[in-house]
N, C-alpha and C. Protein backbone atom coordinates (compact mmCIF):
# COMPACT_ATOMS: atom_id res chain seq x y z
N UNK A 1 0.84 -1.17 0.00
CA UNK A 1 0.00 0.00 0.00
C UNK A 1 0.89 1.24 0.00
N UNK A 2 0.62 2.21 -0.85
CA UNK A 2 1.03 3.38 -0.58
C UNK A 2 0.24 4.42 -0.12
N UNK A 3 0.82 5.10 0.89
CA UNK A 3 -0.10 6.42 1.26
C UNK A 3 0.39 7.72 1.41
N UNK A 4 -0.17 8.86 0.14
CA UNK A 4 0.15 10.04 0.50
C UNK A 4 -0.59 11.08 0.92
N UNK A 5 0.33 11.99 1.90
CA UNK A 5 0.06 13.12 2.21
C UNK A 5 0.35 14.81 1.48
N UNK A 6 -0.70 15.20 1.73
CA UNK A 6 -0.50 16.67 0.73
C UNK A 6 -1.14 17.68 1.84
N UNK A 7 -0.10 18.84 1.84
CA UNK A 7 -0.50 19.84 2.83
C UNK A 7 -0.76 20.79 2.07
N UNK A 8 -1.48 21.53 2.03
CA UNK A 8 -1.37 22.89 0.77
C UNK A 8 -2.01 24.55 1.62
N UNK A 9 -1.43 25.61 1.49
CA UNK A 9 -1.97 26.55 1.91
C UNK A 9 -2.06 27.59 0.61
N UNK A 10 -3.70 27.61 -0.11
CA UNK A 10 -3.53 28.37 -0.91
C UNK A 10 -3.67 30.07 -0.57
N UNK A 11 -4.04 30.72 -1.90
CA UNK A 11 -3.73 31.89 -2.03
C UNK A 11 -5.19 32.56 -1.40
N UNK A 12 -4.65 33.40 -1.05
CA UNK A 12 -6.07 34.14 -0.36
C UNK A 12 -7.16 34.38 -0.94
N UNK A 13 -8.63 34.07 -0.73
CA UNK A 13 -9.60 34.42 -1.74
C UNK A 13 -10.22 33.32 -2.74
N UNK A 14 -9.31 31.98 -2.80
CA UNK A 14 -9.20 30.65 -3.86
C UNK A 14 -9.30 29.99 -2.73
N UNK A 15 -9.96 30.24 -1.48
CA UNK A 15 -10.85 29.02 -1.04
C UNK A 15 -11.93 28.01 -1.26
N UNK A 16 -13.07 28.72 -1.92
CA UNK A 16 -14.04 28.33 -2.14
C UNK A 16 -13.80 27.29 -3.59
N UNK A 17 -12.97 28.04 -4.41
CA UNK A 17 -12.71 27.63 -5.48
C UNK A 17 -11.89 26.17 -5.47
N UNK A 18 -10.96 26.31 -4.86
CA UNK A 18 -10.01 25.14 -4.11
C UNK A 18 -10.86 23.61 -3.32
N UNK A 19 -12.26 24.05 -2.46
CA UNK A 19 -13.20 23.25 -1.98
C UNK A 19 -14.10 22.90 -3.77
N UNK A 20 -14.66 23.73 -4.29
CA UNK A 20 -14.92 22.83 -5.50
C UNK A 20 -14.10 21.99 -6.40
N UNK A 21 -12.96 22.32 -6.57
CA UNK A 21 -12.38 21.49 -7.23
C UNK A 21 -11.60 20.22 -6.64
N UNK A 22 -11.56 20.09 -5.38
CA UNK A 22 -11.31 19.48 -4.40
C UNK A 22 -12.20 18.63 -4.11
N UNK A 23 -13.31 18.51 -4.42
CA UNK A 23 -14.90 18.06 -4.23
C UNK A 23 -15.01 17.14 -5.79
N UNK A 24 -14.79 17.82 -6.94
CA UNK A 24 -14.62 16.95 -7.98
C UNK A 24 -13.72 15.92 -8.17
N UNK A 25 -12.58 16.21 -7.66
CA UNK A 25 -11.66 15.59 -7.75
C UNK A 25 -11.46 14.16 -6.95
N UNK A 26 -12.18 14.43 -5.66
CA UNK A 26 -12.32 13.57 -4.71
C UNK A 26 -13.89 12.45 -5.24
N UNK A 27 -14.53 13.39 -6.13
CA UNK A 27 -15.29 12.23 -6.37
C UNK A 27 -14.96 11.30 -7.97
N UNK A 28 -14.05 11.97 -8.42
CA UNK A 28 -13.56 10.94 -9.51
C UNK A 28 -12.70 9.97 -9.02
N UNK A 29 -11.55 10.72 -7.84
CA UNK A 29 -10.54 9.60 -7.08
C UNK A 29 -11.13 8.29 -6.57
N UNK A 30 -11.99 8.63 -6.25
CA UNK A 30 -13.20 7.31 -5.27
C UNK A 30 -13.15 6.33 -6.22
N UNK A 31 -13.52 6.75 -7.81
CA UNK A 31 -14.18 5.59 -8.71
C UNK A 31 -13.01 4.80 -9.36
N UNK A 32 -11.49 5.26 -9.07
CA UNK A 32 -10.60 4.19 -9.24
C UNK A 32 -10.16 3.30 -8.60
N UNK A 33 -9.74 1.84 -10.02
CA UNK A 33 -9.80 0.67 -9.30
C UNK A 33 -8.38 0.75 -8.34
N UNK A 34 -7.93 1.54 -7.83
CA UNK A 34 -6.45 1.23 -6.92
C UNK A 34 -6.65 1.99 -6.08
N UNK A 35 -7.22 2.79 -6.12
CA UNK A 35 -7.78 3.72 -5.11
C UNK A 35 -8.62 3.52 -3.57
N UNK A 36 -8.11 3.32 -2.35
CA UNK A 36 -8.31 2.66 -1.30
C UNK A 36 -9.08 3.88 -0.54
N UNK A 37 -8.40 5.17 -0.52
CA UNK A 37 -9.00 6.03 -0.05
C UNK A 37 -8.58 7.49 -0.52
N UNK A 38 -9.51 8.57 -0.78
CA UNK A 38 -9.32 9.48 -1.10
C UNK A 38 -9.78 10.72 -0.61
N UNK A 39 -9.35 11.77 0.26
CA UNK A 39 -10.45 12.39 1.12
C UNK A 39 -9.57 14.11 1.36
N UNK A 40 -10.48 15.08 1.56
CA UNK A 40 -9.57 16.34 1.25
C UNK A 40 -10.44 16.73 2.52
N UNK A 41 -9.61 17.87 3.81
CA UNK A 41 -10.03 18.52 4.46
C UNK A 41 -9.62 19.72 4.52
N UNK A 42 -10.14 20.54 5.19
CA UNK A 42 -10.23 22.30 5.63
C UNK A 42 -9.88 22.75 6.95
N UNK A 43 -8.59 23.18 7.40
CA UNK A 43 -8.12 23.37 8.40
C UNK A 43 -9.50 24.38 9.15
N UNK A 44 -9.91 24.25 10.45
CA UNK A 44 -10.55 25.08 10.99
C UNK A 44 -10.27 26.30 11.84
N UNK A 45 -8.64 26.45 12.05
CA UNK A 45 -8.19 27.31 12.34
C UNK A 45 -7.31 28.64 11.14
N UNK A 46 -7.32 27.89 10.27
CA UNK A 46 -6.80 28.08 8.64
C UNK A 46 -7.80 28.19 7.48
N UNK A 47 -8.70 29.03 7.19
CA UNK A 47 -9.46 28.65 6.28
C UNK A 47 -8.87 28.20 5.03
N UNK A 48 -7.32 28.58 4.53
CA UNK A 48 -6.51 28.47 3.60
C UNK A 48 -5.84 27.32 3.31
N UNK A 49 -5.86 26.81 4.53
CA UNK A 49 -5.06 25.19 4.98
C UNK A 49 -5.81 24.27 4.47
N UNK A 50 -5.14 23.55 3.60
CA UNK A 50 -6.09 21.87 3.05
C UNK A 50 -5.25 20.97 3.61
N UNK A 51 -5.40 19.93 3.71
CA UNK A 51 -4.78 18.60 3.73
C UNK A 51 -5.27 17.74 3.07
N UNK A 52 -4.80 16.83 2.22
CA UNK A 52 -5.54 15.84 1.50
C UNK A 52 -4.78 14.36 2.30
N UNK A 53 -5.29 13.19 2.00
CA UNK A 53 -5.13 12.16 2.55
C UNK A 53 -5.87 10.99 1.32
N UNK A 54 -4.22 9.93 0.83
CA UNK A 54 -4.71 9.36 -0.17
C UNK A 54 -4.07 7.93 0.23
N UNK A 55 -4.65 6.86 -0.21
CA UNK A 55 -4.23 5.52 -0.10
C UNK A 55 -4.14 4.74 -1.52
N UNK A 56 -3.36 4.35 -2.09
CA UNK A 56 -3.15 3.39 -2.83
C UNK A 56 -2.74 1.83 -3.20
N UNK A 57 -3.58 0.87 -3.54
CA UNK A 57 -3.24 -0.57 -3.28
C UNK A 57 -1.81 -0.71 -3.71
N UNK A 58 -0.88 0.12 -4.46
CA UNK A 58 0.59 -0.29 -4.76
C UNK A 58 0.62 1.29 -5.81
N UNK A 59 2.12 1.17 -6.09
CA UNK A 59 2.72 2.61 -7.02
C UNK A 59 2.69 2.77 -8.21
N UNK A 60 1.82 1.56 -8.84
CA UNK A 60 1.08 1.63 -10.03
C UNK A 60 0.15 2.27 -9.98
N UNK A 61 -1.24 1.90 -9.07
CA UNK A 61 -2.25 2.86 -8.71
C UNK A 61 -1.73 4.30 -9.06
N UNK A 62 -1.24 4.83 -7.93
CA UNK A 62 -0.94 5.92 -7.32
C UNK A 62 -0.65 6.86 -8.75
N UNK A 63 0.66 5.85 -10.00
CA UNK A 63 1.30 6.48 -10.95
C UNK A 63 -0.29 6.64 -11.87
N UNK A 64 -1.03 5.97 -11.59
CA UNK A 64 -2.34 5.83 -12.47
C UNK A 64 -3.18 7.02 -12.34
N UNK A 65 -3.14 6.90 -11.05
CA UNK A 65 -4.14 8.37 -10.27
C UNK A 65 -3.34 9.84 -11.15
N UNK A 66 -1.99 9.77 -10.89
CA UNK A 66 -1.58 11.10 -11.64
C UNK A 66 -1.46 11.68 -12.96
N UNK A 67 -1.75 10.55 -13.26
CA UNK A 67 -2.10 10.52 -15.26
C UNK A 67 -3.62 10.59 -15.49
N UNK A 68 -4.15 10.40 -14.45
CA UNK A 68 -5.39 10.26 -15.30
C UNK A 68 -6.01 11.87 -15.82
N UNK A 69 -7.17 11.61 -16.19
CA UNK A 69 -7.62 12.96 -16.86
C UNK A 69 -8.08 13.95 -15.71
N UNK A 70 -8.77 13.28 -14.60
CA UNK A 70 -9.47 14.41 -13.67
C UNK A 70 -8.25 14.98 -12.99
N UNK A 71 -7.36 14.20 -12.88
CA UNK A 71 -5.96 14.34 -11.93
C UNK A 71 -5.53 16.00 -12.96
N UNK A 72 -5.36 15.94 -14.26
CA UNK A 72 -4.82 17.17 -14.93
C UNK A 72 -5.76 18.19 -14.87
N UNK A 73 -7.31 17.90 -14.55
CA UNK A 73 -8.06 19.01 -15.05
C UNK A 73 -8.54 19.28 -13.73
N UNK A 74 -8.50 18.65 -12.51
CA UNK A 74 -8.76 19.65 -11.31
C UNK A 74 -7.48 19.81 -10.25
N UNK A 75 -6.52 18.79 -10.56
CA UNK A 75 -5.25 19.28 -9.71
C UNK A 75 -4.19 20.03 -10.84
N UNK A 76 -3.92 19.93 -11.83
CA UNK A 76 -2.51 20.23 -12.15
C UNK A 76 -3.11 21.56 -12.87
N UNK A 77 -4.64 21.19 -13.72
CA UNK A 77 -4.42 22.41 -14.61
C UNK A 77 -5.55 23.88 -13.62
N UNK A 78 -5.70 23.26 -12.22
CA UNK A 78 -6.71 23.34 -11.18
C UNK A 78 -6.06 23.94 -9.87
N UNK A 79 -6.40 23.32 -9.06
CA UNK A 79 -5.63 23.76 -7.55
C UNK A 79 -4.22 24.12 -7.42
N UNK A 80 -3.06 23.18 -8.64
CA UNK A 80 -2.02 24.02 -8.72
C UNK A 80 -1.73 25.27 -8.69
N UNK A 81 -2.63 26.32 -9.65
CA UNK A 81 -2.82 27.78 -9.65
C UNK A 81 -3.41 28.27 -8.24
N UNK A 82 -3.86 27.78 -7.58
CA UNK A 82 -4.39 28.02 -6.01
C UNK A 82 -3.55 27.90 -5.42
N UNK A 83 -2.37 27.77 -4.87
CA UNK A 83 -1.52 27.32 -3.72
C UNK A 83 -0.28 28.16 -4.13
N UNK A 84 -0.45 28.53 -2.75
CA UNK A 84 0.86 29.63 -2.32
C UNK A 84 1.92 28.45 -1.77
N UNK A 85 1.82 27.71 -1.54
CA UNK A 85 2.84 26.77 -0.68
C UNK A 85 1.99 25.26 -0.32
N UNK A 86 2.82 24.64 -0.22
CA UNK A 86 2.87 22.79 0.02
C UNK A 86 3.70 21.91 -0.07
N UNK A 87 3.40 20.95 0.97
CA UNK A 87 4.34 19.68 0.75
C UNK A 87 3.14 18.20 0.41
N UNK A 88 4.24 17.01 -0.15
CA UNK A 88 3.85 16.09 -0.63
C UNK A 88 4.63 15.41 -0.23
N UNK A 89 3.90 14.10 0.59
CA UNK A 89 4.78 13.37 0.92
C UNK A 89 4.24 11.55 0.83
N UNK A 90 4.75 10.85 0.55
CA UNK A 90 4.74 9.18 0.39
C UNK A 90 4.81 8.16 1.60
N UNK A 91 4.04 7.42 1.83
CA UNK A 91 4.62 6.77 3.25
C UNK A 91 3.96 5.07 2.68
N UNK A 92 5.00 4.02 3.30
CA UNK A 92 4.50 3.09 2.83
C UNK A 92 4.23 2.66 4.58
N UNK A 93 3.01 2.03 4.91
CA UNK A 93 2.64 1.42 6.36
C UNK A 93 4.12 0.40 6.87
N UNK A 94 4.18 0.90 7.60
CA UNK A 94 4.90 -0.19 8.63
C UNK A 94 4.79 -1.77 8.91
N UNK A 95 3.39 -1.69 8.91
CA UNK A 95 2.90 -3.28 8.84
C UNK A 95 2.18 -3.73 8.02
């Protein structure tokens, strides 16, 4: 299994915008077959603060998820332009 983390603090004002496309995106992620879990939240002390939280059955999935079409048209060609700053990070479970 792979699981990544994404922290993102976008640009001021590209909140709302960031929660819709965040909302699409999360419901195309759901309908792939490698796709274990896919889920985006809203810091409550941060209205700007996202965190996303993703699981993949192996790094095929995962390479699958980033090619696909919704992946370019609500993250890359999408929320990329929203974010002032973020990290991305990979973790494979322990057990």
């Amino acid at each position: 299994m792979i699981v990544v983390f994404v922290r993102m603090i976008v640009k001021p004002g590209t909140e709302e915008e960031c929660i819709r496309l965040s909302l699409a995106m999360t419901e195309e992620s759901r309908k792939e077959a490698g796709c274990l879990q896919y889920s985006t939240c809203q810091s409550r002390e941060n209205s700007r603060c996202f965190a996303v939280h993703e699981q993949y059955v192996d790094q095929a999935a995962l390479d699958a998820h980033r090619a696909s079409p919704h992946f370019v048209r609500y993250i890359r060609d999408g929320v990329y332009a929203l974010i002032e700053s973020s990290t991305f990070e990979v973790f494979v479970p322990l057990s």
